[in-house]
Protein backbone atom coordinates (compact mmCIF):
# COMPACT_ATOMS: atom_id res chain seq x y z
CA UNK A 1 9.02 7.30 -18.56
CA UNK A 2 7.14 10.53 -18.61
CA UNK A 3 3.59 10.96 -16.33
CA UNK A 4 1.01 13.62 -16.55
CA UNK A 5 -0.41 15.10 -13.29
CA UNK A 6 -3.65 15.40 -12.41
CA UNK A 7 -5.79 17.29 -9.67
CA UNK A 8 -8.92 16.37 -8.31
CA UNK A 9 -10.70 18.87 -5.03
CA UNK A 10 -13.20 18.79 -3.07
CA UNK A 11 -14.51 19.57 0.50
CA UNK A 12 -11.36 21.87 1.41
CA UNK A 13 -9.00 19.20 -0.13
CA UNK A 14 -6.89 18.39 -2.96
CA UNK A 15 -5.48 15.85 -4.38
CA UNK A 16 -2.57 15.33 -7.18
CA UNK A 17 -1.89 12.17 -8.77
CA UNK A 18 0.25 10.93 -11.75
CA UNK A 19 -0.53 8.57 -14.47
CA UNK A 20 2.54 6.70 -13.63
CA UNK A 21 2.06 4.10 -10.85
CA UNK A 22 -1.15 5.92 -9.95
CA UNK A 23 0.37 7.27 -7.63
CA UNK A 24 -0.62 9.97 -5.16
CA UNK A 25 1.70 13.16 -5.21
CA UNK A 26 -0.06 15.41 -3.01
CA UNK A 27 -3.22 15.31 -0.27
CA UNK A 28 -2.93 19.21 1.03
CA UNK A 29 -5.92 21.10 2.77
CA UNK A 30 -6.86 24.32 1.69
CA UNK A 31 -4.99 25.64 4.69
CA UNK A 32 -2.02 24.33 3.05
CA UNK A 33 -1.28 21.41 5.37
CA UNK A 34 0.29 18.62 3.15
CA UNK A 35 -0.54 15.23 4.36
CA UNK A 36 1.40 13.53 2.10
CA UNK A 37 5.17 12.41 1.72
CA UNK A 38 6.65 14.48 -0.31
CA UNK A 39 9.53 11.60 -1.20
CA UNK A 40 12.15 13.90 -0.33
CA UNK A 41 15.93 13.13 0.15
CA UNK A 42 18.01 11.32 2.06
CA UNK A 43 14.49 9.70 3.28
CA UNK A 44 12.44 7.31 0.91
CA UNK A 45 11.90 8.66 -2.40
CA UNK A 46 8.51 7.65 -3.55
CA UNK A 47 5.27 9.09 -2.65
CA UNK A 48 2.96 6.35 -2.50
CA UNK A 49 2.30 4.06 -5.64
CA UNK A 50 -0.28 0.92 -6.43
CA UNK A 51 1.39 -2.05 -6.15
CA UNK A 52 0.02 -4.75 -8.72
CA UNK A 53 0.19 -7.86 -9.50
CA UNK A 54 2.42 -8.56 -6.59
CA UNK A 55 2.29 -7.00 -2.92
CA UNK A 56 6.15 -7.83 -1.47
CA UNK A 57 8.09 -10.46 -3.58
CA UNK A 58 8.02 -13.97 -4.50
CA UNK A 59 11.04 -16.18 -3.26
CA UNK A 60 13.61 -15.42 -5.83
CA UNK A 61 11.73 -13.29 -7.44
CA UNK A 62 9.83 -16.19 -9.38
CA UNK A 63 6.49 -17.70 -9.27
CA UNK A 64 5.48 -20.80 -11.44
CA UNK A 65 2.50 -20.95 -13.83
CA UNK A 66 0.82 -23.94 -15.92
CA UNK A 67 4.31 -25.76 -15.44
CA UNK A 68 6.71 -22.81 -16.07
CA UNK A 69 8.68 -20.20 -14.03
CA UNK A 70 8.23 -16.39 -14.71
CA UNK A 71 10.41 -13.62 -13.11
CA UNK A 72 7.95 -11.34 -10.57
CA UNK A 73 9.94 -8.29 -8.99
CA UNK A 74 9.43 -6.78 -5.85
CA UNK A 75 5.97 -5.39 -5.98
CA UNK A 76 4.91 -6.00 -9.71
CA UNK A 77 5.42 -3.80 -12.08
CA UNK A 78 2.36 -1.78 -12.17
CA UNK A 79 4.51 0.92 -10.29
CA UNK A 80 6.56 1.91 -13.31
CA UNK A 81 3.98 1.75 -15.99
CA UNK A 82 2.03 4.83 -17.34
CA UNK A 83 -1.69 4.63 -16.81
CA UNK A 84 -4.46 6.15 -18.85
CA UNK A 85 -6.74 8.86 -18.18
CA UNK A 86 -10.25 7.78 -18.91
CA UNK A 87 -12.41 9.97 -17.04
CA UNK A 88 -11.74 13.68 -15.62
CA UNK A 89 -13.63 16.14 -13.48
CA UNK A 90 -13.50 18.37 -10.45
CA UNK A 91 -13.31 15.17 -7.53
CA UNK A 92 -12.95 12.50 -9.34
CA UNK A 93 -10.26 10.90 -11.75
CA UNK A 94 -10.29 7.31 -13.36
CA UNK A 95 -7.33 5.57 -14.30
CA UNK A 96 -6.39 2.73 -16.41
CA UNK A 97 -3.90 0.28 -17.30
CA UNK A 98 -3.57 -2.55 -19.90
CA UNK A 99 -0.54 -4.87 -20.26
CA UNK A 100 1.67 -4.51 -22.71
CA UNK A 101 3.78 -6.58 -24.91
CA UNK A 102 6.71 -6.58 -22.17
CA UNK A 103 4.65 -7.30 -18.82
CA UNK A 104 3.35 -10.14 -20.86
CA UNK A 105 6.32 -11.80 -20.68
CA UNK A 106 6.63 -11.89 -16.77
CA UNK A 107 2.69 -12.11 -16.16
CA UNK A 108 0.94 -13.50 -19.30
CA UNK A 109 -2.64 -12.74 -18.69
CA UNK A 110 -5.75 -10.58 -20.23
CA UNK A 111 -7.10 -7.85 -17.94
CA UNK A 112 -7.67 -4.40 -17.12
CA UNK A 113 -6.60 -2.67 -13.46
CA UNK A 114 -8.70 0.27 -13.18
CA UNK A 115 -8.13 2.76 -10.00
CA UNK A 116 -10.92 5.61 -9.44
CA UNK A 117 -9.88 8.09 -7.08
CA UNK A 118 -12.85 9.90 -5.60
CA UNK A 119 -12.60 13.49 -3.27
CA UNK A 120 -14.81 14.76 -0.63
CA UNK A 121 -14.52 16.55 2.76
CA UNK A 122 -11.82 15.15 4.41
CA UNK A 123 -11.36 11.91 2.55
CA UNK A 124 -9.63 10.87 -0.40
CA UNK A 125 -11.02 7.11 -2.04
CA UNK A 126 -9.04 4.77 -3.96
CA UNK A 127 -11.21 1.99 -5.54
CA UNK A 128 -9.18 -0.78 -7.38
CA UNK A 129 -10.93 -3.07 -10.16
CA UNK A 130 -8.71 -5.99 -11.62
CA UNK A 131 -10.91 -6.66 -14.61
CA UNK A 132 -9.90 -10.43 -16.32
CA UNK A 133 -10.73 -10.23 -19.82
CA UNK A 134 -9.90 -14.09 -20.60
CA UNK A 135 -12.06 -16.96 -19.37
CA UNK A 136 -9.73 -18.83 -17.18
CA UNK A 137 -9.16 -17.81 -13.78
CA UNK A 138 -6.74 -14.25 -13.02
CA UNK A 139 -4.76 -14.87 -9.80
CA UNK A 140 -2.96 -11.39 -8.42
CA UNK A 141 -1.83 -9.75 -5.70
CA UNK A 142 -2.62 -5.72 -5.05
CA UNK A 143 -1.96 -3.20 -2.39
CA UNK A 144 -2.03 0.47 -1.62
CA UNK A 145 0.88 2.52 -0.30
CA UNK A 146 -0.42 5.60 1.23
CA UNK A 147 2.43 7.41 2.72
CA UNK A 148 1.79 10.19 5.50
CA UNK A 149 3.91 13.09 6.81
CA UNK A 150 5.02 13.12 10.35
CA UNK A 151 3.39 16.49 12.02
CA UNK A 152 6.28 18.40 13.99
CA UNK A 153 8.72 15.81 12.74
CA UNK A 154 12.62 16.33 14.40
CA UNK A 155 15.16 13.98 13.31
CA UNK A 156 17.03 13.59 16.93
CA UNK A 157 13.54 13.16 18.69
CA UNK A 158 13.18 9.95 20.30
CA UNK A 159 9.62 9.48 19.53
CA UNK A 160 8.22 11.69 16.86
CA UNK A 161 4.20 10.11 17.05
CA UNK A 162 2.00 7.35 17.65
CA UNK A 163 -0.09 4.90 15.29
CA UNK A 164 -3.04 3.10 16.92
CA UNK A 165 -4.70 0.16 15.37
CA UNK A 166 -8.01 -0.29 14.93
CA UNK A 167 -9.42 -3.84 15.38
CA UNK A 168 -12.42 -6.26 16.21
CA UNK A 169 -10.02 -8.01 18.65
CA UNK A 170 -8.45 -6.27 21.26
CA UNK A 171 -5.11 -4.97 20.94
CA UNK A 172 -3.68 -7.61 23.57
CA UNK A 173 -3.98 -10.35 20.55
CA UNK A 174 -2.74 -8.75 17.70
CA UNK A 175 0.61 -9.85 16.46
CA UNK A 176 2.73 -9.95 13.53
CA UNK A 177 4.51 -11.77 11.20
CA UNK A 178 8.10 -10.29 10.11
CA UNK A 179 9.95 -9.74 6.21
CA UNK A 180 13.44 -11.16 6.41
CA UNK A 181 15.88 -12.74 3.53
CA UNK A 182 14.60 -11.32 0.07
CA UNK A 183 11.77 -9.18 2.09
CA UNK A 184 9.95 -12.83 2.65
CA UNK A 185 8.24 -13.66 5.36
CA UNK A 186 10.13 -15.64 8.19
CA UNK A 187 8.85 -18.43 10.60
CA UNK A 188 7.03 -17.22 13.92
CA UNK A 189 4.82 -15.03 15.21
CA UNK A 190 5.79 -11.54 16.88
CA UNK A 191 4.47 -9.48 19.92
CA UNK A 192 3.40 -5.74 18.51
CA UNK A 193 5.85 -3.01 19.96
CA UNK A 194 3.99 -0.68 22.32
CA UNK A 195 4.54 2.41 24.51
CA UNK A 196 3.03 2.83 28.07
CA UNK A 197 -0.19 4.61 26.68
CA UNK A 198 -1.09 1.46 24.56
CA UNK A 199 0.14 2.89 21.38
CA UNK A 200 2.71 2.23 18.79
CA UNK A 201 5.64 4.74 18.92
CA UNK A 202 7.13 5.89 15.86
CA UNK A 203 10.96 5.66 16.53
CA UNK A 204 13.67 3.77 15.23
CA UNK A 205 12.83 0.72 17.83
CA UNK A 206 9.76 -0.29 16.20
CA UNK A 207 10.99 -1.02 12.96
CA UNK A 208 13.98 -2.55 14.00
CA UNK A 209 12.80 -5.54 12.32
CA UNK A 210 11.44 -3.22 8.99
CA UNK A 211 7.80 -3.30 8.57
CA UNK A 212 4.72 -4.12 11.51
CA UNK A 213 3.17 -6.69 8.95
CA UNK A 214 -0.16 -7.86 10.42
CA UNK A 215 -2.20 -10.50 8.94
CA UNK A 216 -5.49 -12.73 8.95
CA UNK A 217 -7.76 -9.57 8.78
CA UNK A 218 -6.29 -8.53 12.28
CA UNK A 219 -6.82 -4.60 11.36
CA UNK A 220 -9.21 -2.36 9.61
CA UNK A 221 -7.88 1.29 9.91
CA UNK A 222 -5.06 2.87 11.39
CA UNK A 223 -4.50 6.02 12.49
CA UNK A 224 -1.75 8.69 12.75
CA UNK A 225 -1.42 10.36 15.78
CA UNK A 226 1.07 13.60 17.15
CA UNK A 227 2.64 13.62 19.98
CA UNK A 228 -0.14 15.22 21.66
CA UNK A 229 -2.19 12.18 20.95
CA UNK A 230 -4.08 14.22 18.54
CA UNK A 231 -5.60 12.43 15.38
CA UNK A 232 -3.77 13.56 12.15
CA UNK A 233 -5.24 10.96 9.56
CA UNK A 234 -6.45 7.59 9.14
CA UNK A 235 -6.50 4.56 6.54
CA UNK A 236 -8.98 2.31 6.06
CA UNK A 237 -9.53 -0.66 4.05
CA UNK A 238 -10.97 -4.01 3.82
CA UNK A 239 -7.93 -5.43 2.84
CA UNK A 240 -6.71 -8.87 5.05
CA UNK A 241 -3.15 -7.54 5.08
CA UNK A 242 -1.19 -4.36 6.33
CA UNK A 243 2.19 -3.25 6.53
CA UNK A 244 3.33 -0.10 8.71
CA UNK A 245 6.48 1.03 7.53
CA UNK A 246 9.32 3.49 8.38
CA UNK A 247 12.87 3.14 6.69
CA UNK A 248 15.20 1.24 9.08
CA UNK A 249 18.23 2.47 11.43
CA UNK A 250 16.83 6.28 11.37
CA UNK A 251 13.95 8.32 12.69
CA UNK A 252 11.66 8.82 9.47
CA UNK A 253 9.32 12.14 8.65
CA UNK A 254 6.73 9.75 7.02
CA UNK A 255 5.24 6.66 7.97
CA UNK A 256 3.54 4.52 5.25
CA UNK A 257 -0.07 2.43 6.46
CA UNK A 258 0.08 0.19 3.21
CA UNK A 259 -3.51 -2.27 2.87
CA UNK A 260 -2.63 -5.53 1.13
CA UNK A 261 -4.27 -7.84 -0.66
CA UNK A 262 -1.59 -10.08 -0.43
CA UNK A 263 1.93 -11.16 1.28
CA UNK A 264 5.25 -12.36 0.28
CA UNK A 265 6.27 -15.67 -0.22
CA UNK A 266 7.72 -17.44 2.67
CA UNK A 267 11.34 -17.69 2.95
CA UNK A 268 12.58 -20.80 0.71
CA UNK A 269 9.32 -21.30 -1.37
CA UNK A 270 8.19 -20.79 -4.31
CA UNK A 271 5.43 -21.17 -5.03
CA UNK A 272 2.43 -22.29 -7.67
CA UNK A 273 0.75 -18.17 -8.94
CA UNK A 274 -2.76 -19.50 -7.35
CA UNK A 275 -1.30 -20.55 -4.06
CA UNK A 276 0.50 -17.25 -3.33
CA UNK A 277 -0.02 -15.65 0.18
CA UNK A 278 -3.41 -14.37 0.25
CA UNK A 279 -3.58 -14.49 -3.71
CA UNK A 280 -6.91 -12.79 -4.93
CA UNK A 281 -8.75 -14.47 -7.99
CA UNK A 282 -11.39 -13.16 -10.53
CA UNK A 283 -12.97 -15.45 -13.01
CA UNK A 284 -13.08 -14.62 -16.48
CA UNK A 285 -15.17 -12.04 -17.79
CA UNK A 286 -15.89 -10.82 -13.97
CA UNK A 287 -14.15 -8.01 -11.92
CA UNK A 288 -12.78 -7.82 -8.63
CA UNK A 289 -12.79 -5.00 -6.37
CA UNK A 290 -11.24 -3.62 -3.32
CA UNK A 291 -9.33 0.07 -2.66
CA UNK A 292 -8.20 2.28 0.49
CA UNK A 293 -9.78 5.35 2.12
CA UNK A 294 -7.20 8.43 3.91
CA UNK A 295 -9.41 10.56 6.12
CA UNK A 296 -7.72 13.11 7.57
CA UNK A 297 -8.37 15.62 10.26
C-alpha cells in the first residue's frame, strides 16, 4: 500500500509522519538528534503506528457482536490502512480515516478516526477523535505507540537506560498485569522490576516476561532516562492503560511507552465487543477524544 509523508516543525523540532497507520517516522531536533526509532533491522521494524479499533488482541482473534462472531487481529487494522490528508500547514497536520468496504466486514460500524498532530517547542501532540456517525452506540479500543531511541545505545551493555514512572501513588504500589498465550492477559498480579536507584532498567531482565503492562490508571507519563540519569523524553497521556515494551531475549536500541485505551482479552475469553477490557464507547452522532504528548529534552 503506498503512503505519502508529511512534515510538520516547530520550536526547533520536526516531525514526519505517513498517511499510512498515522504513523510517526521521524521526531529530530534541529541539532539533528533523532528521537525516534528508526525501525531498523534485525530490531523491530515499525516506527510507531495508531492502533485502532483494538489495542492487543481478542482471544482467538474474535470478538462477538449483536449475536455473531467477527475476526479482530492483533491491534485492528487501522495500522495498515492509508489515511487522508485533510488539513496541512507548518505545525500542524490532520489526518483521517473512513472504513472501507473490507474493514466492514471484521468491524461493521459508521465512524470517522481523526488524528491531529500538533508541533511546538519540545513537544509533539497526538489528539485522537473516534467520530460514530450511526445512532447506536460505537464500542473501540485505541492506543498510541510512540517508540523512542536509546541515547548511547551498545548491544553487549548490561543496562543501556532507565524509565521512571510517573504516578499519583507511589511507586511501592504499582504493579502489573502480564501478556501470555495469544498476547492475552494472564491471571495475577506482578511486582514492577526495579534497580537500586528506584528506577526501571532497560535490559533484557525486565522484559523477560514481554511488555510492563500497567493498568487501572496507575501511570500518567513516563520518562526516558540515560545512563547518567539524565531526562531524554517523556510521554504523557490520559489514557488508563500503558505498555513499556522492548523486544524479548536481546538488549533493544528503542523502547516503546505505548498509552492505551484498552487491553487484551483475558486468556480463554471471548468476549461480548462492549465488554472488552477497558472498551471506550461514543454514542451516535457524538465524538470521543483522547491522544498522547512526547516532550523531549
Amino acid at each position: 500500500m503506498n503512503d505519502t509523508l508529511f512534515t510538520i516543525r516547530g520550536g526547533g523540532l520536526t516531525a514526519i509522519i505517513s498517511t499510512k497507520g498515522a504513523e510517526i517516522q521521524s521526531l529530530r531536533s534541529d541539532d539533528g538528534k533523532e528521537y525516534n526509532w528508526q525501525g531498523t533491522p534485525p530490531y523491530w521494524q515499525g516506527r510507531g503506528p495508531i492502533l485502532f479499533p483494538a489495542t492487543g488482541a481478542p482471544w482467538n482473534e474474535i470478538y462477538f457482536y449483536n449475536g455473531k462472531s467477527y475476526y479482530m487481529p492483533k491491534h485492528g487494522f487501522v495500522k495498515e490502512q492509508n489515511f487522508s490528508v485533510t488539513s496541512h500547514s507548518e505545525n500542524e497536520l490532520v489526518l483521517e480515516y473512513c472504513p472501507n468496504e473490507e474493514t466492514q466486514t471484521f468491524y461493521p460500524f459508521d465512524y470517522l478516526v481523526r488524528i491531529i498532530f500538533t508541533i511546538s517547542a519540545g513537544l509533539l501532540r497526538a489528539v485522537f477523535e473516534v467520530e460514530n456517525k450511526a445512532q447506536s452506540t460505537l464500542f473501540f479500543q485505541m492506543g498510541g505507540h510512540p517508540a523512542l531511541v536509546v541515547p548511547d545505545f551498545d548491544k553487549d551493555r548490561a543496562v543501556n537506560g532507565y524509565v521512571r514512572l510517573k504516578s499519583s501513588k507511589e511507586t511501592s504500589e504499582l504493579s502489573v498485569v502480564r501478556a501470555r498465550e495469544q498476547g492475552c492477559i494472564q491471571p495475577g498480579r506482578f511486582s514492577v522490576p526495579k534497580a537500586e536507584n528506584g528506577l526501571v532498567p532497560l535490559c533484557v531482565d525486565t522484559f523477560a516476561n514481554e511488555a510492563l503492562i500497567f493498568d487501572n490508571h496507575q501511570v500518567q507519563a513516563i520518562e526516558l532516562l540515560d545512563l547518567k540519569e539524565n531526562l531524554v523524553a517523556s510521554v504523557q497521556s490520559d489514557a488508563p492503560c500503558w505498555l513499556i515494551w522492548q523486544m524479548q531475549g536481546v538488549n533493544s536500541p528503542f523502547v516503546c511507552f505505548e498509552p492505551w485505551y484498552g487491553l487484551p482479552d483475558n486468556e480463554g475469553e471471548s468476549r461480548e465487543l462492549k465488554d472488552r477490557p477497558y472498551v471506550q464507547q461514543v454514542a451516535g452522532g457524538s465524538t470521543w477524544k483522547g491522544g498522547f504528548t512526547i516532550k523531549v529534552f
